[in-house]
PDB file of N, CA and C in Angstrom:
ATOM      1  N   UNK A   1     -86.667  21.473  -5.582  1.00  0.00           N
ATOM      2  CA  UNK A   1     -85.279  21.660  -6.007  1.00  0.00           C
ATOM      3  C   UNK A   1     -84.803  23.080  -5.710  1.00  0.00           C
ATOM      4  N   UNK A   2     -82.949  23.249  -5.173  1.00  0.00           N
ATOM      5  CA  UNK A   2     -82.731  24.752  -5.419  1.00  0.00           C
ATOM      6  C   UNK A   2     -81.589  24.669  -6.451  1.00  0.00           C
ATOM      7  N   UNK A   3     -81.769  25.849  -6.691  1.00  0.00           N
ATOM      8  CA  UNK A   3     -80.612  26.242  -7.738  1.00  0.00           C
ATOM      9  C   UNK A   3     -80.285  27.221  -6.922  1.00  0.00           C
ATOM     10  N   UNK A   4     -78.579  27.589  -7.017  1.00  0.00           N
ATOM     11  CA  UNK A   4     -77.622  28.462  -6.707  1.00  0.00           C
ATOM     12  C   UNK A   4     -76.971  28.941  -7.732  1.00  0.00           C
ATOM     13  N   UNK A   5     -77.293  30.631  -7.900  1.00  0.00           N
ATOM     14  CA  UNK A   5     -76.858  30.268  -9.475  1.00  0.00           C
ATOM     15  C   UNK A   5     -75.620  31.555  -9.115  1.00  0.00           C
ATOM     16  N   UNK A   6     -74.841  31.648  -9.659  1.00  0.00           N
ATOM     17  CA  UNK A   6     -74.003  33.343 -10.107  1.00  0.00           C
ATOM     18  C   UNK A   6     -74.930  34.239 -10.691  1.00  0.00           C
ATOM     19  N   UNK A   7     -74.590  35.614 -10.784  1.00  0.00           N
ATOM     20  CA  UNK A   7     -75.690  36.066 -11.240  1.00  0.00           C
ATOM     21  C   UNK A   7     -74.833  37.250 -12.741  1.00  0.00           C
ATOM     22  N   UNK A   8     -75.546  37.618 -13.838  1.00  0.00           N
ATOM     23  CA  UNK A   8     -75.626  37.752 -14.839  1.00  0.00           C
ATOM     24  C   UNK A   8     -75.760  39.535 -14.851  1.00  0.00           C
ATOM     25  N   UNK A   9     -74.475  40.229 -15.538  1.00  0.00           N
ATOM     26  CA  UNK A   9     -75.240  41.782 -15.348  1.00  0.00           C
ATOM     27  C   UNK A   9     -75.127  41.438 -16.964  1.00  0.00           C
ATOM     28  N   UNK A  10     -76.460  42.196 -17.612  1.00  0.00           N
ATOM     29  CA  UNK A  10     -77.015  42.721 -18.968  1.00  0.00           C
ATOM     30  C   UNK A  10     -76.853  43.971 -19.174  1.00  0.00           C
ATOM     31  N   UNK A  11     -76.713  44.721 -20.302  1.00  0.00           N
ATOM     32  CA  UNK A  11     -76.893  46.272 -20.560  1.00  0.00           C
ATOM     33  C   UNK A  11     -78.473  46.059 -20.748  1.00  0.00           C
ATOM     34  N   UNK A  12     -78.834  47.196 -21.594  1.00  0.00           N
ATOM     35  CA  UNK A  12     -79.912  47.614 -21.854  1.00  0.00           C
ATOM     36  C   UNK A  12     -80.684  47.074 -23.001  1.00  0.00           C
ATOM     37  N   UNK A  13     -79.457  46.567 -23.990  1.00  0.00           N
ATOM     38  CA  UNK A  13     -80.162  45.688 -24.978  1.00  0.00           C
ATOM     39  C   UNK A  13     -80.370  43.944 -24.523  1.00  0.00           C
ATOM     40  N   UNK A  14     -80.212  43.777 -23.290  1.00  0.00           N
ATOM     41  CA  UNK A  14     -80.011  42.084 -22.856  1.00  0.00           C
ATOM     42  C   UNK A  14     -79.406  41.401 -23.033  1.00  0.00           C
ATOM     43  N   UNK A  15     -78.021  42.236 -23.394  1.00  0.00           N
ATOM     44  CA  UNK A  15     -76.586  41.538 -23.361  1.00  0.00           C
ATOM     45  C   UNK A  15     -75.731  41.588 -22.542  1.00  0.00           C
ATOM     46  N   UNK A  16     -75.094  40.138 -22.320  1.00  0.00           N
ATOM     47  CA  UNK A  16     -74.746  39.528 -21.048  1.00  0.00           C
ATOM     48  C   UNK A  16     -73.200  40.579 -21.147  1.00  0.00           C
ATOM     49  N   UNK A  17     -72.994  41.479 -20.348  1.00  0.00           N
ATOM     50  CA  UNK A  17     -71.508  42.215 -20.105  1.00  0.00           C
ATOM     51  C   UNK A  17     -70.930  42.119 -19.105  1.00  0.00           C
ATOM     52  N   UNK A  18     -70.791  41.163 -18.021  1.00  0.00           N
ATOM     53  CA  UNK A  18     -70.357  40.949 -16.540  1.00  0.00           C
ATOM     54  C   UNK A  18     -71.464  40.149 -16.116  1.00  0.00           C
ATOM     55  N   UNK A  19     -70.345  39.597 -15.298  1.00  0.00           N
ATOM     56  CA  UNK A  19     -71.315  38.490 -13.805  1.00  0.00           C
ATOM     57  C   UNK A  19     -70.302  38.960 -12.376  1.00  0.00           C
ATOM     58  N   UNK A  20     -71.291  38.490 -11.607  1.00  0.00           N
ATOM     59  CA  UNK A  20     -70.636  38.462 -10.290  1.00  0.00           C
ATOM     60  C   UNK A  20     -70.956  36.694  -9.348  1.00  0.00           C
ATOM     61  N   UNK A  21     -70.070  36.771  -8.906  1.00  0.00           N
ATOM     62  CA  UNK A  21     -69.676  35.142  -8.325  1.00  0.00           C
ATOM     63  C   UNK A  21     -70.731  35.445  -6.902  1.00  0.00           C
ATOM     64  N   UNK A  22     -71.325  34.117  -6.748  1.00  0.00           N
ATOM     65  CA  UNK A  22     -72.194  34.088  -5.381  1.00  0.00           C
ATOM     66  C   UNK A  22     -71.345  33.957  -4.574  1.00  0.00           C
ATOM     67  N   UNK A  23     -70.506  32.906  -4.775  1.00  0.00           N
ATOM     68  CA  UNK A  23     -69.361  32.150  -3.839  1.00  0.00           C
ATOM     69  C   UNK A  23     -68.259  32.266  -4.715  1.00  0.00           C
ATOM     70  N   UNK A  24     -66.960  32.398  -3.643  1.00  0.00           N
ATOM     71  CA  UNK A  24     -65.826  32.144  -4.762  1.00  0.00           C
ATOM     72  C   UNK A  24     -65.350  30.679  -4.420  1.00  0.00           C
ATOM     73  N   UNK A  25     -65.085  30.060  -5.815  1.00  0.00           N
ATOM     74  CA  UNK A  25     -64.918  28.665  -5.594  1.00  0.00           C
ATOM     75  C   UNK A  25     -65.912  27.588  -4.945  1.00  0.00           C
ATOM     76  N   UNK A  26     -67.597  27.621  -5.287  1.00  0.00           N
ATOM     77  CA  UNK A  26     -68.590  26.948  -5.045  1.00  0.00           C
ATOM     78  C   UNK A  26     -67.987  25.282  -4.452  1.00  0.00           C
ATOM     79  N   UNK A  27     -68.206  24.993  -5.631  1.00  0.00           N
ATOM     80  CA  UNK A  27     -67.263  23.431  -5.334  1.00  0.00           C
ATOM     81  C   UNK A  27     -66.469  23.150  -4.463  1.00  0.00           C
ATOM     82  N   UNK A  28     -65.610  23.286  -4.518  1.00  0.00           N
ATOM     83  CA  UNK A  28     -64.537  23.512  -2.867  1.00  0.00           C
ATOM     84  C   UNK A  28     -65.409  23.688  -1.895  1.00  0.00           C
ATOM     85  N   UNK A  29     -66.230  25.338  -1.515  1.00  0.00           N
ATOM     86  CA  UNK A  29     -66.481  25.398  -0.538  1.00  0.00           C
ATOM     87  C   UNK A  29     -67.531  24.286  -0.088  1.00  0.00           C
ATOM     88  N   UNK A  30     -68.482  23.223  -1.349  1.00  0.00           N
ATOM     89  CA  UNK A  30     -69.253  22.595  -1.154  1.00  0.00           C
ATOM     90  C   UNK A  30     -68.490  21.501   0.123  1.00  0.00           C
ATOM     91  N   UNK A  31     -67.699  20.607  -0.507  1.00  0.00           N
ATOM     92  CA  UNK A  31     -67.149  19.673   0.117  1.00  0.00           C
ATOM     93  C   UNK A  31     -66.305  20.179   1.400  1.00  0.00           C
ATOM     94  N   UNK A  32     -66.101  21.276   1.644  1.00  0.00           N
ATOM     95  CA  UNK A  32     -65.399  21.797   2.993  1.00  0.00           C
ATOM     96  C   UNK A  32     -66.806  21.659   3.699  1.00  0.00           C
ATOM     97  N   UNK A  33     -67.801  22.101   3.323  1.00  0.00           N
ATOM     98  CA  UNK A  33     -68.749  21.955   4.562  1.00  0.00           C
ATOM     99  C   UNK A  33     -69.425  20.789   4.783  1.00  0.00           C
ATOM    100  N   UNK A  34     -69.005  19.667   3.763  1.00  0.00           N
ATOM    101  CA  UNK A  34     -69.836  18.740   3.697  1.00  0.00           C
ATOM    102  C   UNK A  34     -69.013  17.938   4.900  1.00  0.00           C
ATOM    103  N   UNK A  35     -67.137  18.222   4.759  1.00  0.00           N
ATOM    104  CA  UNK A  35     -66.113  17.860   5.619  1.00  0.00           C
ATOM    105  C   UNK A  35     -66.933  18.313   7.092  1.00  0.00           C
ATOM    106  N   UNK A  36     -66.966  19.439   6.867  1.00  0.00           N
ATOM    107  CA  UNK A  36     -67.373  19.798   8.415  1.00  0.00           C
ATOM    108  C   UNK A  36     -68.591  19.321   8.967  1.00  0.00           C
ATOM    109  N   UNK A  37     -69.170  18.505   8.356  1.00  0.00           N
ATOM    110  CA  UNK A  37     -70.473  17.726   8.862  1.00  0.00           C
ATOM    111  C   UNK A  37     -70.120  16.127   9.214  1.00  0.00           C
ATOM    112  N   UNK A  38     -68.891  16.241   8.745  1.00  0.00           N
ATOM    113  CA  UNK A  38     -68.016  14.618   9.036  1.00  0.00           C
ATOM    114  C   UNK A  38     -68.722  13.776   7.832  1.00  0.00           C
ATOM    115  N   UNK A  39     -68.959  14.264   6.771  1.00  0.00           N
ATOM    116  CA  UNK A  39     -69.415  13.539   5.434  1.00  0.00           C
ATOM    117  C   UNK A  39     -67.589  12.952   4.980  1.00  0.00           C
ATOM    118  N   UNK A  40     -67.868  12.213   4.580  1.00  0.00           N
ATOM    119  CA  UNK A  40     -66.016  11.774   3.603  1.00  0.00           C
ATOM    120  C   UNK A  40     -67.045  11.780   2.272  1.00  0.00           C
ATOM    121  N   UNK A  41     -66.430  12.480   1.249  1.00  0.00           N
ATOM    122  CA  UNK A  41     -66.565  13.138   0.123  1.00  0.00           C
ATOM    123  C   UNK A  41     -65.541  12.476  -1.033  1.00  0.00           C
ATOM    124  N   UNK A  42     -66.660  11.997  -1.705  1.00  0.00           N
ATOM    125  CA  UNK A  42     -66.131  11.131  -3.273  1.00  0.00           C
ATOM    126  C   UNK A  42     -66.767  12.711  -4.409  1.00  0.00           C
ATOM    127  N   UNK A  43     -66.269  12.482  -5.113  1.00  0.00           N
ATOM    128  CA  UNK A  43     -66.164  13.560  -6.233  1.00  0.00           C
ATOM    129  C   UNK A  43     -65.758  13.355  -7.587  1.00  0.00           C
ATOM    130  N   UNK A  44     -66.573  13.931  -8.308  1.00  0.00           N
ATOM    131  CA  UNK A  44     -66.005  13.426  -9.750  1.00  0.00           C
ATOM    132  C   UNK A  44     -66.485  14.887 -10.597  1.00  0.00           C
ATOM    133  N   UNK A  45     -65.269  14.865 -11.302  1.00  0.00           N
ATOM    134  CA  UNK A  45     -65.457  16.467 -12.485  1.00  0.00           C
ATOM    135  C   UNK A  45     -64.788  15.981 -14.257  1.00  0.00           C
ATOM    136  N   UNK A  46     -64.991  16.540 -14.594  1.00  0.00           N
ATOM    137  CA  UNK A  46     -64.421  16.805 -15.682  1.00  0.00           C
ATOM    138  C   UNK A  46     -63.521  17.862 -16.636  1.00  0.00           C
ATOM    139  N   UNK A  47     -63.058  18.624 -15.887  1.00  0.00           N
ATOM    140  CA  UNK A  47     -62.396  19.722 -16.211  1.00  0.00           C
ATOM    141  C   UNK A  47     -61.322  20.311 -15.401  1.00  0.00           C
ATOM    142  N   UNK A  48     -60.654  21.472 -15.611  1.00  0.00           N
ATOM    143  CA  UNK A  48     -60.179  22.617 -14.770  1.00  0.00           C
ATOM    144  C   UNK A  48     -61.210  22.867 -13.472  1.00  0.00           C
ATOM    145  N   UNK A  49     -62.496  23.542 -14.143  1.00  0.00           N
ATOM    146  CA  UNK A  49     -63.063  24.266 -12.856  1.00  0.00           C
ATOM    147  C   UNK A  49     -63.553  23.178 -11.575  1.00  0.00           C
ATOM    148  N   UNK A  50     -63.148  21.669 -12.090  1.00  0.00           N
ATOM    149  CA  UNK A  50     -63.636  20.591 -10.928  1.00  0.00           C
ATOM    150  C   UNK A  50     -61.991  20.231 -10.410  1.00  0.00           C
ATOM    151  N   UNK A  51     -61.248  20.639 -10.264  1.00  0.00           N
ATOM    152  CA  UNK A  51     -59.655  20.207  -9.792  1.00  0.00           C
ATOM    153  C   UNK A  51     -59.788  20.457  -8.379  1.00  0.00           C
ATOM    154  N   UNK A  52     -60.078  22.008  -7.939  1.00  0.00           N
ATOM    155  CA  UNK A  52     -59.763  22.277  -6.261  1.00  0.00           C
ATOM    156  C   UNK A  52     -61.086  21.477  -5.864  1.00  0.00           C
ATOM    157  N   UNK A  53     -62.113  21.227  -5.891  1.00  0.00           N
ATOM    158  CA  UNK A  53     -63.017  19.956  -5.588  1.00  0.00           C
ATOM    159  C   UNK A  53     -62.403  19.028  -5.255  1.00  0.00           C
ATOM    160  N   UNK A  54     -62.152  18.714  -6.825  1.00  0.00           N
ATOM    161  CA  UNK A  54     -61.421  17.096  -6.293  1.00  0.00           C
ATOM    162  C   UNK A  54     -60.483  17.015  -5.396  1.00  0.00           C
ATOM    163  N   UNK A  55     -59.404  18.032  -5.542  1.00  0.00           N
ATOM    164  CA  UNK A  55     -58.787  18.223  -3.953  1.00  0.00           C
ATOM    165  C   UNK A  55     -58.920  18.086  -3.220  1.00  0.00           C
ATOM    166  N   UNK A  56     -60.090  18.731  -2.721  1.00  0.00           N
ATOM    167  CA  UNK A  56     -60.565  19.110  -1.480  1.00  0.00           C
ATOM    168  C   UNK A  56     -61.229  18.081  -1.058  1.00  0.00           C
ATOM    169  N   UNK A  57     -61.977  16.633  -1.640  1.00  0.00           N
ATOM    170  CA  UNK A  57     -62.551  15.784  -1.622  1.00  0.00           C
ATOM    171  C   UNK A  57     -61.366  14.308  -1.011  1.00  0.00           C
ATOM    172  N   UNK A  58     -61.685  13.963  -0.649  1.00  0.00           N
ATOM    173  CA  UNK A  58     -61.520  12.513   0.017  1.00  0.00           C
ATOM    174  C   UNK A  58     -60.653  11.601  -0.669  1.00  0.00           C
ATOM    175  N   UNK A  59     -61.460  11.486  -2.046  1.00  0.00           N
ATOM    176  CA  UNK A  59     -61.169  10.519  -3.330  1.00  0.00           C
ATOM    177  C   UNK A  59     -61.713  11.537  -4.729  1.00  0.00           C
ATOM    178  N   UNK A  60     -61.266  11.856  -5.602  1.00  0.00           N
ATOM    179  CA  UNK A  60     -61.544  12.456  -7.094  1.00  0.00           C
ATOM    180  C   UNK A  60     -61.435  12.187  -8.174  1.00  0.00           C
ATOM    181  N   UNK A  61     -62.223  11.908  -8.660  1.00  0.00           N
ATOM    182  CA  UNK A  61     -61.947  11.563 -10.099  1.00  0.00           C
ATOM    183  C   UNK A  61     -62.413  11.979 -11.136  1.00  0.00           C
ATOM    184  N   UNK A  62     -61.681  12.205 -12.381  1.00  0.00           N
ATOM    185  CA  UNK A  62     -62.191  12.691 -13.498  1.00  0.00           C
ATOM    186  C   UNK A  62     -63.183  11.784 -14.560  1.00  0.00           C
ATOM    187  N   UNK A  63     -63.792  12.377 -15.065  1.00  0.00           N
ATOM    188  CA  UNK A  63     -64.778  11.596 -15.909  1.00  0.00           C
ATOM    189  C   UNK A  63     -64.452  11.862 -17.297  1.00  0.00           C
ATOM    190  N   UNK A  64     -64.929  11.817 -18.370  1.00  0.00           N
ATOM    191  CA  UNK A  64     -64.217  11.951 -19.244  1.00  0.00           C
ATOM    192  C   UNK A  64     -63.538  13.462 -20.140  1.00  0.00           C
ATOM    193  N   UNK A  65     -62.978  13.290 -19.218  1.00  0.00           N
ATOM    194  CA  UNK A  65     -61.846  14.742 -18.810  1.00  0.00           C
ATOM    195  C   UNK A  65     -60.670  14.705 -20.153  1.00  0.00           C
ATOM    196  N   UNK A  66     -60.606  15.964 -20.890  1.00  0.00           N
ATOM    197  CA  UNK A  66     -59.673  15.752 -21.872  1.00  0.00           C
ATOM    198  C   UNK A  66     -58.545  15.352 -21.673  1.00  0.00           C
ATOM    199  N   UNK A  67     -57.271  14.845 -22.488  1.00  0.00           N
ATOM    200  CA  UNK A  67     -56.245  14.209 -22.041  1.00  0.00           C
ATOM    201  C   UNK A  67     -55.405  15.471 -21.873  1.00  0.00           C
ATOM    202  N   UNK A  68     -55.453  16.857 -21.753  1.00  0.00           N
ATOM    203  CA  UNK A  68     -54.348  18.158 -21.089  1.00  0.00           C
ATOM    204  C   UNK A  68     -54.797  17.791 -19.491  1.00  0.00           C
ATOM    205  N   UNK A  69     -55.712  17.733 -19.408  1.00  0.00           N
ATOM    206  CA  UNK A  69     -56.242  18.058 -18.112  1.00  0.00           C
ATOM    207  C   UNK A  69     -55.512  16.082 -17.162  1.00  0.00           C
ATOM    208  N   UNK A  70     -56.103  15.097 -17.519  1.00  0.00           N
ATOM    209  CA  UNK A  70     -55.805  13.710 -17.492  1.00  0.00           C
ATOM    210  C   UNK A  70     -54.104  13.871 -17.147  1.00  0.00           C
ATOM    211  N   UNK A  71     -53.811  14.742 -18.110  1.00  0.00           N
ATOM    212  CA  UNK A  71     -51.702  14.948 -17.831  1.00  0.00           C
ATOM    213  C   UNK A  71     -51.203  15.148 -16.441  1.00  0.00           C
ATOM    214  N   UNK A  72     -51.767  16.806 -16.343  1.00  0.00           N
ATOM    215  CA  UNK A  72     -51.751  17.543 -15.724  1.00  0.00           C
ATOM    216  C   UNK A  72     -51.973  17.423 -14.479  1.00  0.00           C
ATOM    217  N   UNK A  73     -53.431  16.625 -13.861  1.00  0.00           N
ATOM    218  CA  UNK A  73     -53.513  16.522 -12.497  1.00  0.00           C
ATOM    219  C   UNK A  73     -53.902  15.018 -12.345  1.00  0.00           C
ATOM    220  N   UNK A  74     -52.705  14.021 -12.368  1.00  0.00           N
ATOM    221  CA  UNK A  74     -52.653  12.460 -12.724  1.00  0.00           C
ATOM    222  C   UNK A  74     -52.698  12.108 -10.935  1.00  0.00           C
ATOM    223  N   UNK A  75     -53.280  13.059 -10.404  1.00  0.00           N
ATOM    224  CA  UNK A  75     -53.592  12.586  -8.670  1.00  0.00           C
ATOM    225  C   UNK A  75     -54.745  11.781  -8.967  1.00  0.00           C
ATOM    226  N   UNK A  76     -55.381  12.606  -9.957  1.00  0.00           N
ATOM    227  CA  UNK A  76     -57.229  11.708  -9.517  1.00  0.00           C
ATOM    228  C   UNK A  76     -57.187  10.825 -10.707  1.00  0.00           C
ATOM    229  N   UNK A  77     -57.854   9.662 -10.082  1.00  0.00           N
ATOM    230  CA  UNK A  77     -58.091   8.657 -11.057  1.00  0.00           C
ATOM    231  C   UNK A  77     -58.924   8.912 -12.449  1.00  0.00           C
ATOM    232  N   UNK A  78     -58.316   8.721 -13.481  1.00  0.00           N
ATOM    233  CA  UNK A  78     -59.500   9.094 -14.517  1.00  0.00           C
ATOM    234  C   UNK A  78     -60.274   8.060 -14.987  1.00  0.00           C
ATOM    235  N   UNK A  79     -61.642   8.474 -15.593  1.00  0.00           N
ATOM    236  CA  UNK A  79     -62.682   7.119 -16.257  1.00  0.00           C
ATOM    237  C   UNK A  79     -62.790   7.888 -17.206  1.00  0.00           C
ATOM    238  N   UNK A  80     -63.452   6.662 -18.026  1.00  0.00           N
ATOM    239  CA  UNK A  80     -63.792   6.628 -19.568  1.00  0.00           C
ATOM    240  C   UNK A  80     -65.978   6.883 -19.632  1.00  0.00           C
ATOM    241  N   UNK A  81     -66.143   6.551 -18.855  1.00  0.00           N
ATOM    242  CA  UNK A  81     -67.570   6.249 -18.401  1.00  0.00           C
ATOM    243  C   UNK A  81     -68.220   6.178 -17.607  1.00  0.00           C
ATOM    244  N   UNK A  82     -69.587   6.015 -17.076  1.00  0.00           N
ATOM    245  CA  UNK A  82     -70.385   5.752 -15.962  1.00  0.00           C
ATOM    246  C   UNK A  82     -70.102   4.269 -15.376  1.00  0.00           C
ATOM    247  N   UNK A  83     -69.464   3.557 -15.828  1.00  0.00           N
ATOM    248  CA  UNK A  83     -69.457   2.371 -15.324  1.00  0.00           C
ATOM    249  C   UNK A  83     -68.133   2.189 -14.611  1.00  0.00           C
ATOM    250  N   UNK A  84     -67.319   2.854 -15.051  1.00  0.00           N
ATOM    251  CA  UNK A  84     -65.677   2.638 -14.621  1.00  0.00           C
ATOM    252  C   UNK A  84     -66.103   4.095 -13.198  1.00  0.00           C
ATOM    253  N   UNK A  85     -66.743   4.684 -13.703  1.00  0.00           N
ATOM    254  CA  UNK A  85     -66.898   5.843 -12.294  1.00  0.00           C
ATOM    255  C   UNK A  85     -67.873   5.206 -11.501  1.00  0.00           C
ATOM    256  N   UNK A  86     -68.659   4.271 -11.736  1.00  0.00           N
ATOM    257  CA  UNK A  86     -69.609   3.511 -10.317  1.00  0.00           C
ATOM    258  C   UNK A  86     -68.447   2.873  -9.686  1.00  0.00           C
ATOM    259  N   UNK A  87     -67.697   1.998 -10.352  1.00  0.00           N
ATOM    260  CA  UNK A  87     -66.986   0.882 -10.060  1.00  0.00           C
ATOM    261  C   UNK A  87     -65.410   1.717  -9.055  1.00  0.00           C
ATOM    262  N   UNK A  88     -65.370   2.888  -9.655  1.00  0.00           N
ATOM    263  CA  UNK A  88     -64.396   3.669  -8.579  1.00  0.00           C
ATOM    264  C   UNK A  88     -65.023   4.508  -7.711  1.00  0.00           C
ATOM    265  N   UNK A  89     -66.138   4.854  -7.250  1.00  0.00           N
ATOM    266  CA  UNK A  89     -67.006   5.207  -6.365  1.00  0.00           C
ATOM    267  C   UNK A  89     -66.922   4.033  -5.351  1.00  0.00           C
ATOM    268  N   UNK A  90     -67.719   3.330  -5.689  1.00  0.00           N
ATOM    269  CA  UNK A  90     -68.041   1.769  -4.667  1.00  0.00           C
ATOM    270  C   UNK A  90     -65.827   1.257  -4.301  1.00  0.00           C
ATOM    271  N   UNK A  91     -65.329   1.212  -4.657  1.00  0.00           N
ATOM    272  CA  UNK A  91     -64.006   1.198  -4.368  1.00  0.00           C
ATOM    273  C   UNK A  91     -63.453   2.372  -3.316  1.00  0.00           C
ATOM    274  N   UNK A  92     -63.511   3.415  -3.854  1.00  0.00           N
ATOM    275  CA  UNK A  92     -63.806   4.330  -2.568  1.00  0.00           C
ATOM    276  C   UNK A  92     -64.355   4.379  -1.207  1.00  0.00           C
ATOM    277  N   UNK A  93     -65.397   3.944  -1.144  1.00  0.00           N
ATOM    278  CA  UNK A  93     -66.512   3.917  -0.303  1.00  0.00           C
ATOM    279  C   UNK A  93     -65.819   3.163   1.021  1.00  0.00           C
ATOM    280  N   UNK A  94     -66.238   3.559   2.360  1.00  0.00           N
ATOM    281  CA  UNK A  94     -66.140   2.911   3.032  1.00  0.00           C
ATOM    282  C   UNK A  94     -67.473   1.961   4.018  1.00  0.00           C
ATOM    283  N   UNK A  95     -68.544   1.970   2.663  1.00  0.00           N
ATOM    284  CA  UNK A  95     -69.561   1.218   2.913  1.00  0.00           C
ATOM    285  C   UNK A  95     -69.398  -0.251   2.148  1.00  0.00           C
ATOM    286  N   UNK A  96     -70.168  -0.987   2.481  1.00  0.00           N
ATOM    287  CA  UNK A  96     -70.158  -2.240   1.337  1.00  0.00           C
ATOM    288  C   UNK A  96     -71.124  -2.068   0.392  1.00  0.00           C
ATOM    289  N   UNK A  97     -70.556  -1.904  -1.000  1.00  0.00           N
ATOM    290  CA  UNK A  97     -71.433  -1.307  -1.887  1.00  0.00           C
ATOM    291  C   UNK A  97     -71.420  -2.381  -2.654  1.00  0.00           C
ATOM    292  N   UNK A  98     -72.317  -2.871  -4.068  1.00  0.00           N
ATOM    293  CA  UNK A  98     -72.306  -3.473  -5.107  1.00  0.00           C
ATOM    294  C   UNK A  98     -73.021  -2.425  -5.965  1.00  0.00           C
ATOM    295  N   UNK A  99     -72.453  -2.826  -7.343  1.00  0.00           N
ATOM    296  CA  UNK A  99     -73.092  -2.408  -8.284  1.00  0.00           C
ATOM    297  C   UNK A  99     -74.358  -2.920  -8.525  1.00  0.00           C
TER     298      UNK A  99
END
């Protein structure tokens, strides 16, 4: 496995006082390169920090994403669950999928 992480500045007692970003906008840039490999990109977030993702993605959808957020960016389909997000994945898809 890798992890990509941001990284964490501490003072002297091991308290967290600043970070610095690896990437700006990870997510995004994920699916731009996944674009540039000719991947078509399904996506699913739950928040603010998953919106330019879902953008940037093919098809997006929220998972159980509070209802400010559900208001706010009513582009991506929202679910309640893992089952309503398989079932809009495989709908997406331009494979023949079953659950």
């Amino acid at each position: 496995p890798t992890l990509f992480c941001h990284r964490l500045e501490t003072d002297e007692s091991g308290r967290v006082v600043d970070y610095k970003l690896r990437q700006k906008d990870p997510k995004r840039a994920s699916v731009q390169a996944l674009h540039s490999l000719n991947y078509r990109v399904i996506a699913a977030g739950d928040s603010y920090n998953d919106t330019t993702m879902l953008g940037e993605a093919d098809v997006g959808f929220l998972i159980h994403a509070p209802q400010n957020v559900i208001d706010e960016f009513p582009q991506f389909q929202s679910v309640a669950n893992l089952e309503e997000l398989k079932a809009g994945f495989i709908a997406a898809s331009n494979r023949n999928l079953t659950l």
